[in-house]
PDB file of N, CA and C in Angstrom:
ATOM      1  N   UNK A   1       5.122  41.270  -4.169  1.00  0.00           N
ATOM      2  CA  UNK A   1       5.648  40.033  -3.597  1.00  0.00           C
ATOM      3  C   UNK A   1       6.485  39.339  -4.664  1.00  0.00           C
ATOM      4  N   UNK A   2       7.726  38.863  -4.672  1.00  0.00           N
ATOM      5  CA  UNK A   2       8.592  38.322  -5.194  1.00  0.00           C
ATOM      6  C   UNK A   2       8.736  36.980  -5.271  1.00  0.00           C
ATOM      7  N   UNK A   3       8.909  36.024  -6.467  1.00  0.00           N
ATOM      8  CA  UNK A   3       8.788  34.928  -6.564  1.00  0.00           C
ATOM      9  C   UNK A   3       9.102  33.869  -5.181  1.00  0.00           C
ATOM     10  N   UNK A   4      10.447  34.612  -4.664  1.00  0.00           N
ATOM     11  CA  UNK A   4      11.128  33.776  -3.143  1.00  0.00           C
ATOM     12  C   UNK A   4       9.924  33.488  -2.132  1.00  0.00           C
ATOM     13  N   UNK A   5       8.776  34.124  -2.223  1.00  0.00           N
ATOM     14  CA  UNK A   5       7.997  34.152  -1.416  1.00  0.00           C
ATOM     15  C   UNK A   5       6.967  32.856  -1.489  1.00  0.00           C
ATOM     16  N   UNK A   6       6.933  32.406  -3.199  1.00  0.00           N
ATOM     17  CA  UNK A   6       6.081  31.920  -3.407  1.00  0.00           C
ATOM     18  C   UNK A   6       6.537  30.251  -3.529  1.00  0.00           C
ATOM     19  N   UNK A   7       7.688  29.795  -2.522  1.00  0.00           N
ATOM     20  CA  UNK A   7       8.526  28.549  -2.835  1.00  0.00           C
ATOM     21  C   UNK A   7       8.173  28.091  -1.136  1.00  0.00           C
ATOM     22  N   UNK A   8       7.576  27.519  -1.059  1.00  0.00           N
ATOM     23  CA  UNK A   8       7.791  27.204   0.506  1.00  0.00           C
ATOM     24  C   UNK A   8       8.225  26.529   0.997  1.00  0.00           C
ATOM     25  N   UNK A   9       9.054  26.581   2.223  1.00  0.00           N
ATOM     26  CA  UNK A   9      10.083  25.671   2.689  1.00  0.00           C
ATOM     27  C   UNK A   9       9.945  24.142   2.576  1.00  0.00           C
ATOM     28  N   UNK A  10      11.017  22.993   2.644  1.00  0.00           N
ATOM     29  CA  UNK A  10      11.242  21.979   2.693  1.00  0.00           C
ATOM     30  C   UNK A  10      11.439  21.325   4.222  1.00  0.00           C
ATOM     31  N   UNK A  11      10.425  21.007   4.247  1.00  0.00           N
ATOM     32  CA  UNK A  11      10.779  20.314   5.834  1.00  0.00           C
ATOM     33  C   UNK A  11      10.390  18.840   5.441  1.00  0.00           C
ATOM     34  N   UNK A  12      11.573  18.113   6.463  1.00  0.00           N
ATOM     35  CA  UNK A  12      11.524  16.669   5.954  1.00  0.00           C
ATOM     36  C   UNK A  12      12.176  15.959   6.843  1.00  0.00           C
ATOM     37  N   UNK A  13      11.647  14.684   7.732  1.00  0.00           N
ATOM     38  CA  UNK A  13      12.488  13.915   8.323  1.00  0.00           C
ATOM     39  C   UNK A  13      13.497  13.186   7.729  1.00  0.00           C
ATOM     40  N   UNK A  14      14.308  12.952   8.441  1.00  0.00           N
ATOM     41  CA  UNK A  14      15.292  12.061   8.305  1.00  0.00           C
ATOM     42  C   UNK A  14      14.914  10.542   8.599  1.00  0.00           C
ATOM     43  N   UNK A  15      14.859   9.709   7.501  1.00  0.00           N
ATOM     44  CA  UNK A  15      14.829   8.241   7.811  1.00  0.00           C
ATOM     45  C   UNK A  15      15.444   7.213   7.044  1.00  0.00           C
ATOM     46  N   UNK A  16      16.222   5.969   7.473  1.00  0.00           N
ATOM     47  CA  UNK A  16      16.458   5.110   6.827  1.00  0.00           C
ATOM     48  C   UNK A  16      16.755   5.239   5.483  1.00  0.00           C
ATOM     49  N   UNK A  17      15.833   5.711   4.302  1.00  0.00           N
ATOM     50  CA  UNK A  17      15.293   5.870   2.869  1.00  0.00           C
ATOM     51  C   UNK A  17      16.040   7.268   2.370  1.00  0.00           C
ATOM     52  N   UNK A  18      17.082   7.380   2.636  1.00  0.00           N
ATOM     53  CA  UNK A  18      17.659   8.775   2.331  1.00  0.00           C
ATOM     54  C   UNK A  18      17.844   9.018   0.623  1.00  0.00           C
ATOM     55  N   UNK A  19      17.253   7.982  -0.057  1.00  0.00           N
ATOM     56  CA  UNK A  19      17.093   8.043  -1.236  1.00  0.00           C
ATOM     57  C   UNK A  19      15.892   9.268  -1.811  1.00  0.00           C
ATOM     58  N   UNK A  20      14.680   9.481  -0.589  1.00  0.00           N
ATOM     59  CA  UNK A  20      13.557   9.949  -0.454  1.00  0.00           C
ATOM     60  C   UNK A  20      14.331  11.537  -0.430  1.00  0.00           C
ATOM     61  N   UNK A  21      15.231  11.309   1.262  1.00  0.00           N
ATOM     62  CA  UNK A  21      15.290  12.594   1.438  1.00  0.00           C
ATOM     63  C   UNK A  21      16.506  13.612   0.197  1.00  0.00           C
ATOM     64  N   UNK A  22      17.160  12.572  -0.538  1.00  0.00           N
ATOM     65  CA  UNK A  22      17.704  12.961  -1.878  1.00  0.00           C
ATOM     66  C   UNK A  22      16.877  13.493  -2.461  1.00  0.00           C
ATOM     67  N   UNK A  23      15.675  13.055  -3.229  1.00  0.00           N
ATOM     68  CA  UNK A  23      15.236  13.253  -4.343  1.00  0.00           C
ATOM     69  C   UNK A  23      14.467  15.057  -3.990  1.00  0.00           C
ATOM     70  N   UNK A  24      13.891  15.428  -2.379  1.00  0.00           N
ATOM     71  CA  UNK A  24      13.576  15.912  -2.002  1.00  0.00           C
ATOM     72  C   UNK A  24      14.145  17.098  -1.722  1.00  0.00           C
ATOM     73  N   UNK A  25      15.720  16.680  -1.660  1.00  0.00           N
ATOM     74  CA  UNK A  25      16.038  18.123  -1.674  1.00  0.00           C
ATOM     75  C   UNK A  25      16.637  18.611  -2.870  1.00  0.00           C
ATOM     76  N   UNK A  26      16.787  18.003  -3.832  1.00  0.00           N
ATOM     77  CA  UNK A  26      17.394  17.930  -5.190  1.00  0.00           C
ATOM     78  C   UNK A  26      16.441  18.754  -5.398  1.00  0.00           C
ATOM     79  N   UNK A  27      15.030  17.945  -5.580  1.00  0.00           N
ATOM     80  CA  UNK A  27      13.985  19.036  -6.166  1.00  0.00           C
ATOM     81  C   UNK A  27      13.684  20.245  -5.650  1.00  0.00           C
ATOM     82  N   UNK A  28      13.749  20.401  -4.726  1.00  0.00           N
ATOM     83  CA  UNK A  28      13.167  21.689  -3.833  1.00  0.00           C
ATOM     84  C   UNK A  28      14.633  22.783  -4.514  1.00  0.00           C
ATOM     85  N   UNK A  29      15.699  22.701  -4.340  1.00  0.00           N
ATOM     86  CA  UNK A  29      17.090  23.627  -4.715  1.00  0.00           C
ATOM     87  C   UNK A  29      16.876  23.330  -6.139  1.00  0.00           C
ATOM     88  N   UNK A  30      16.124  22.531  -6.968  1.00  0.00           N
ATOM     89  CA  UNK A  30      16.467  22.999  -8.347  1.00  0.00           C
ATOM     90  C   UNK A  30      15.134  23.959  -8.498  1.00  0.00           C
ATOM     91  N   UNK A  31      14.056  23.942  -7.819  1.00  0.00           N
ATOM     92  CA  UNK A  31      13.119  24.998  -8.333  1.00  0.00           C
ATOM     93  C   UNK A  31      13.696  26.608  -7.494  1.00  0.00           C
ATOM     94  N   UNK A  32      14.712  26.098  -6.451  1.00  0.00           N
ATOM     95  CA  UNK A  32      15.170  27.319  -5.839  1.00  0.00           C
ATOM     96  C   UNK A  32      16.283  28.153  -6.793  1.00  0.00           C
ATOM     97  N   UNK A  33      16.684  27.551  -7.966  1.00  0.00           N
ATOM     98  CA  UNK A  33      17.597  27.952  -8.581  1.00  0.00           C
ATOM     99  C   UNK A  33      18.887  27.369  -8.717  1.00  0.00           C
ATOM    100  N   UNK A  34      19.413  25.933  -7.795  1.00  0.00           N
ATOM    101  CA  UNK A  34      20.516  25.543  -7.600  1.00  0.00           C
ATOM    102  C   UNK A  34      20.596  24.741  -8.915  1.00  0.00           C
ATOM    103  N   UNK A  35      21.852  24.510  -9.490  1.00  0.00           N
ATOM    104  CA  UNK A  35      21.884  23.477 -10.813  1.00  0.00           C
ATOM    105  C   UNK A  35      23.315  23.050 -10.828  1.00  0.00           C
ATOM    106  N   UNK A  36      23.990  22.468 -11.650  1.00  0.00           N
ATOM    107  CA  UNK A  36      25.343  21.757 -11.527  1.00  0.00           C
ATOM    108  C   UNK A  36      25.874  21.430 -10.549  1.00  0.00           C
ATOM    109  N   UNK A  37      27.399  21.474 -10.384  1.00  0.00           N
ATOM    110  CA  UNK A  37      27.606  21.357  -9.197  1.00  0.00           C
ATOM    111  C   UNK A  37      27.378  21.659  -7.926  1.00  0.00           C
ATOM    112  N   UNK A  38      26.601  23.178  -7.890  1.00  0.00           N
ATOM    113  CA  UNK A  38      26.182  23.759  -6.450  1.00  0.00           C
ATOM    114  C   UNK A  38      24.988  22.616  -6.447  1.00  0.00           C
ATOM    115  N   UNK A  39      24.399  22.104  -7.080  1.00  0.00           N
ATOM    116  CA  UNK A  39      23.437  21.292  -6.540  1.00  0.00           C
ATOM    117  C   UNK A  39      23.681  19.894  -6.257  1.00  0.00           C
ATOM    118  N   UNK A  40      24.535  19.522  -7.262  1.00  0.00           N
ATOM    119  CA  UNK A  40      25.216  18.099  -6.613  1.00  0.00           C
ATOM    120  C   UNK A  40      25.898  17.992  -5.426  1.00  0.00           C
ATOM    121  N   UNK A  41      26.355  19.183  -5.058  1.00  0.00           N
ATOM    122  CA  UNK A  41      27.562  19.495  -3.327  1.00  0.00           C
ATOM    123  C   UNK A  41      26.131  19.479  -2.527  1.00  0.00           C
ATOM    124  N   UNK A  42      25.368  20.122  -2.692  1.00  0.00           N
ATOM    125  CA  UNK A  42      24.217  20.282  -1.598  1.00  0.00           C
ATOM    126  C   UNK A  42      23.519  19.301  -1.237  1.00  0.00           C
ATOM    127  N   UNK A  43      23.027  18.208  -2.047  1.00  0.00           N
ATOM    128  CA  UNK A  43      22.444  16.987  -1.683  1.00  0.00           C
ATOM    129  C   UNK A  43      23.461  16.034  -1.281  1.00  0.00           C
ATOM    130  N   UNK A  44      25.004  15.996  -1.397  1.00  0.00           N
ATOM    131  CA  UNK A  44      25.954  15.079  -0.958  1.00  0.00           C
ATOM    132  C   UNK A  44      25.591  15.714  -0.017  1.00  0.00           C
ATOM    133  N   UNK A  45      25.885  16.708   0.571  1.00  0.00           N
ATOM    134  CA  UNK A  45      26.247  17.334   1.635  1.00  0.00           C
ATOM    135  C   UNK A  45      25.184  17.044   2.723  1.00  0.00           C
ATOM    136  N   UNK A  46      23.855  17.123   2.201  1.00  0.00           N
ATOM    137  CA  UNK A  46      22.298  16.738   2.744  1.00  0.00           C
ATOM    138  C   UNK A  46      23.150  15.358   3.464  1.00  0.00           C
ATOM    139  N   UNK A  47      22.777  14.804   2.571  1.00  0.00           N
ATOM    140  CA  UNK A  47      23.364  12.965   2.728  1.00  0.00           C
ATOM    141  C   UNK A  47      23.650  12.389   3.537  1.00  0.00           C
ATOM    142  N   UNK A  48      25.366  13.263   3.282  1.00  0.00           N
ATOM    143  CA  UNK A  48      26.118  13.102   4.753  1.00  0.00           C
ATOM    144  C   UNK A  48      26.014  13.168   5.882  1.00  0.00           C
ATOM    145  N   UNK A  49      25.000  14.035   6.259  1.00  0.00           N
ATOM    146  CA  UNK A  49      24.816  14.935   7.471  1.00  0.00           C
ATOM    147  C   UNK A  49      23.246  13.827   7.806  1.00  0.00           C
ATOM    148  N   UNK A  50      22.563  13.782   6.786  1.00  0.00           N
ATOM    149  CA  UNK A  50      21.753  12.888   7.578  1.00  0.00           C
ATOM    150  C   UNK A  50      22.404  11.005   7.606  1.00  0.00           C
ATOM    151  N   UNK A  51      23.026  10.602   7.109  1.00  0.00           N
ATOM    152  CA  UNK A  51      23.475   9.290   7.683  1.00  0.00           C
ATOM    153  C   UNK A  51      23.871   9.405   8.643  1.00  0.00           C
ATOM    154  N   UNK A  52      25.114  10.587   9.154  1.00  0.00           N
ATOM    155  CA  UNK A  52      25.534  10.401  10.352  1.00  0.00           C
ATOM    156  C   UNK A  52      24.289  10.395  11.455  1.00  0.00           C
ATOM    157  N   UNK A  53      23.736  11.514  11.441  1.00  0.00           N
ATOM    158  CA  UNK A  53      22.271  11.387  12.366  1.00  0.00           C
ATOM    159  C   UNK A  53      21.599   9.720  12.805  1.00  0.00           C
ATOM    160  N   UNK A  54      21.799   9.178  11.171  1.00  0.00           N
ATOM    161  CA  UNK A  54      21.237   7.908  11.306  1.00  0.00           C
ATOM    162  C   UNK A  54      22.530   6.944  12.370  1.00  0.00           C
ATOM    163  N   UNK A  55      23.765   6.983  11.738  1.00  0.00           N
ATOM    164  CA  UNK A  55      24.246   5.901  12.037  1.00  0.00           C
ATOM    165  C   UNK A  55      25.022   6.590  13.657  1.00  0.00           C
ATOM    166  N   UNK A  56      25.122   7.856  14.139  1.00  0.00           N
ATOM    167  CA  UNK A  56      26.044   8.424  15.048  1.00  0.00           C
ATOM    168  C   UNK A  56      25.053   8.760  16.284  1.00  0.00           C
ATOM    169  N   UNK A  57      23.504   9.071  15.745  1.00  0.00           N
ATOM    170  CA  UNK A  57      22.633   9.749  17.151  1.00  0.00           C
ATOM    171  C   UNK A  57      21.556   8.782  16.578  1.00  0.00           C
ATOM    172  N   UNK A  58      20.502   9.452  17.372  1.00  0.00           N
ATOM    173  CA  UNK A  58      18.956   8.442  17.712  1.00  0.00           C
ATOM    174  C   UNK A  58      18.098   8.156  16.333  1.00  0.00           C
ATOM    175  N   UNK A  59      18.510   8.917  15.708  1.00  0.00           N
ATOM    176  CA  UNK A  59      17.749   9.103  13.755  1.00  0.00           C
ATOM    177  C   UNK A  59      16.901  10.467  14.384  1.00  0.00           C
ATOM    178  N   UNK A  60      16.512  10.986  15.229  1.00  0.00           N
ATOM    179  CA  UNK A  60      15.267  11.622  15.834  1.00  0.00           C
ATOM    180  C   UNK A  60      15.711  13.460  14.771  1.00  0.00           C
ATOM    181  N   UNK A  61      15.770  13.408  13.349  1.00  0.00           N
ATOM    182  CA  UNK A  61      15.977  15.030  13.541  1.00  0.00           C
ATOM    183  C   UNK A  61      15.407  15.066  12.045  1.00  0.00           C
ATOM    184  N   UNK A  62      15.247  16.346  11.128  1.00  0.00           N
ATOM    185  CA  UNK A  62      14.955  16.290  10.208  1.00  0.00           C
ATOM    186  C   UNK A  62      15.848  17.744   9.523  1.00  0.00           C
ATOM    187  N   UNK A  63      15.617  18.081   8.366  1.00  0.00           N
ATOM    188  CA  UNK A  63      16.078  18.981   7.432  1.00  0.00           C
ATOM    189  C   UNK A  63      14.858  19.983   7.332  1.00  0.00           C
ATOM    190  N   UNK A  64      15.603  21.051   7.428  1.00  0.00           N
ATOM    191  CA  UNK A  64      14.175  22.251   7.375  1.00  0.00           C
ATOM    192  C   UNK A  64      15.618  23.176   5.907  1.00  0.00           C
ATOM    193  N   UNK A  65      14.868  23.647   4.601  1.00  0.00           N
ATOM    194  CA  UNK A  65      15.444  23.994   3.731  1.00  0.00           C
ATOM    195  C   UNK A  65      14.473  25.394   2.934  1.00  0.00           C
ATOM    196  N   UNK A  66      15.523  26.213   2.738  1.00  0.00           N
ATOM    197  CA  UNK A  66      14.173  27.373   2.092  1.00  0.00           C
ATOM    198  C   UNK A  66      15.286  28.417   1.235  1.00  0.00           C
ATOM    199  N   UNK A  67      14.617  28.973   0.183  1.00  0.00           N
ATOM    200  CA  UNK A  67      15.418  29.592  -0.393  1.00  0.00           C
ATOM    201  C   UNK A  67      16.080  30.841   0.098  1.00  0.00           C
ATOM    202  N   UNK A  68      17.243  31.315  -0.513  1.00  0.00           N
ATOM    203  CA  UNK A  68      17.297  32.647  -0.036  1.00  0.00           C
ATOM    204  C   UNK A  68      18.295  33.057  -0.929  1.00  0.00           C
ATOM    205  N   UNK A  69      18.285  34.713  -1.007  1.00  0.00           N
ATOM    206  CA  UNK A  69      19.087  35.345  -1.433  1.00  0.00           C
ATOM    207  C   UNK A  69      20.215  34.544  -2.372  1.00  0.00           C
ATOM    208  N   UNK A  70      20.912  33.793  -1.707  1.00  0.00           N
ATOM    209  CA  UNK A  70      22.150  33.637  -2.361  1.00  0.00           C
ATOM    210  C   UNK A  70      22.107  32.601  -2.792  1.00  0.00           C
ATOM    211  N   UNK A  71      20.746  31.620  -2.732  1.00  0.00           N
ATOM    212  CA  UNK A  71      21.192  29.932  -2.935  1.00  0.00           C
ATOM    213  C   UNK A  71      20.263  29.641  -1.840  1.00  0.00           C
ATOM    214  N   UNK A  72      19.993  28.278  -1.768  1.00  0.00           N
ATOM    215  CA  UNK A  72      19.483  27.662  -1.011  1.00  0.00           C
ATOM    216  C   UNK A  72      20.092  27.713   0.559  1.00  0.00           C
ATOM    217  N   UNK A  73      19.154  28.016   1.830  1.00  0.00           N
ATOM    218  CA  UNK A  73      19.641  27.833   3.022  1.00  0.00           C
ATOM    219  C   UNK A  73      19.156  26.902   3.807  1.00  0.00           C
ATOM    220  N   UNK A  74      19.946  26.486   4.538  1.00  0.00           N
ATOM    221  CA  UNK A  74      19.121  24.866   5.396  1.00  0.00           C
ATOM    222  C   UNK A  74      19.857  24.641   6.568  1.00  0.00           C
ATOM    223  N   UNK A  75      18.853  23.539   7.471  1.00  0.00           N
ATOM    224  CA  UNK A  75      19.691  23.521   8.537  1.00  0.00           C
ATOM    225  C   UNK A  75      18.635  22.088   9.120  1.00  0.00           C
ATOM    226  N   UNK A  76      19.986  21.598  10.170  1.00  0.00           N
ATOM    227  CA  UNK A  76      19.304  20.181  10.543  1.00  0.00           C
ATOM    228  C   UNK A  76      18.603  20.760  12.080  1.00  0.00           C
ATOM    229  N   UNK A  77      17.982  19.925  12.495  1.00  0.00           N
ATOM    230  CA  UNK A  77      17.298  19.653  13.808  1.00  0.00           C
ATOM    231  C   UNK A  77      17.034  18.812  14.297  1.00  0.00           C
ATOM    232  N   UNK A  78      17.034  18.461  15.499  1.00  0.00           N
ATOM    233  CA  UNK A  78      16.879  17.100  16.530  1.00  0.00           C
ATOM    234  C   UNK A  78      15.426  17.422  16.796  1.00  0.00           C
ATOM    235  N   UNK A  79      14.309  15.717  16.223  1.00  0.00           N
ATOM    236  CA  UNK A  79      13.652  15.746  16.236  1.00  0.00           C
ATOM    237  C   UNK A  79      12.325  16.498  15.054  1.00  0.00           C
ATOM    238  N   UNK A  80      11.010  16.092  15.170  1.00  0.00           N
ATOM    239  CA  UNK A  80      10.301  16.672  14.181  1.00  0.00           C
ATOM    240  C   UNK A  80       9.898  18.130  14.586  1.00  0.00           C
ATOM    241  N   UNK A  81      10.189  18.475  15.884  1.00  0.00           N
ATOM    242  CA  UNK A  81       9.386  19.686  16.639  1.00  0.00           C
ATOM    243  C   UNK A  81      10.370  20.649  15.558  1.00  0.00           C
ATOM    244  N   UNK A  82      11.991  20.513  16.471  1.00  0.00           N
ATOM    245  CA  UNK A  82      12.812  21.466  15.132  1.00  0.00           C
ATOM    246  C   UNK A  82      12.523  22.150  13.921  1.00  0.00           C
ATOM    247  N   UNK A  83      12.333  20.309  13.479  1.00  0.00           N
ATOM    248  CA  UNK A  83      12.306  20.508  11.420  1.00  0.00           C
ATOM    249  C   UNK A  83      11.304  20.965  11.334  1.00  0.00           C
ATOM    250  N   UNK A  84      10.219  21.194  11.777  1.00  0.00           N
ATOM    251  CA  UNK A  84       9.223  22.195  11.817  1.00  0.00           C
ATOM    252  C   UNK A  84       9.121  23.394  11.762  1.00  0.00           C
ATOM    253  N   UNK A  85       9.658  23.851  12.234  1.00  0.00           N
ATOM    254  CA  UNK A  85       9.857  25.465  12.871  1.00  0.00           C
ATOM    255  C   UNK A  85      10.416  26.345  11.275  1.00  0.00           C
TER     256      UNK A  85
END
C-alpha cells in the first residue's frame, strides 16, 4: 500500500468563513505534495468557486478534495450529501 492511500480525502462545507475553508485546503494539498505556486492557484481557485456558491446559489454545496497521481484532485457539490461521497 502506497503512501496516496494513507491521506484521506478532504470533505468540507462551504460557509460564510472561507477563511476556514482556505486554511483547509492549503493544508490538505500541502501534505498532498502541492507547494508554491501550484498551491497558491489551488486555494485561489478553491475561493473563487466557493464565494460564488455563496454569493450566486443557495451556499448549499461543499468541496470534496483527494490526492492523486498528478497533484491534488477536487470537485464541488450541491449540498452536504455530494461533498460526501
Amino acid at each position: 500500500m502506497g503512501t496516496d492511500n494513507l491521506l484521506p480525502p478532504l470533505r468540507c462545507e462551504i460557509t460564510r468563513d472561507l477563511g476556514v475553508l482556505r486554511t483547509r485546503v492549503r493544508d490538505h494539498a500541502a501534505v498532498a505534495g502541492l507547494s508554491g505556486t501550484r498551491l497558491d492557484d489551488l486555494v485561489v481557485t478553491v475561493n473563487e468557486a466557493a464565494a460564488n456558491v455563496i454569493e450566486h446559489g443557495d451556499g448549499a454545496a461543499g468541496v470534496l478534495a483527494r490526492r492523486a497521481a498528478d497533484g491534488v484532485w477536487g470537485r464541488g457539490g450541491r449540498g452536504r450529501r455530494n461533498a460526501d461521497r
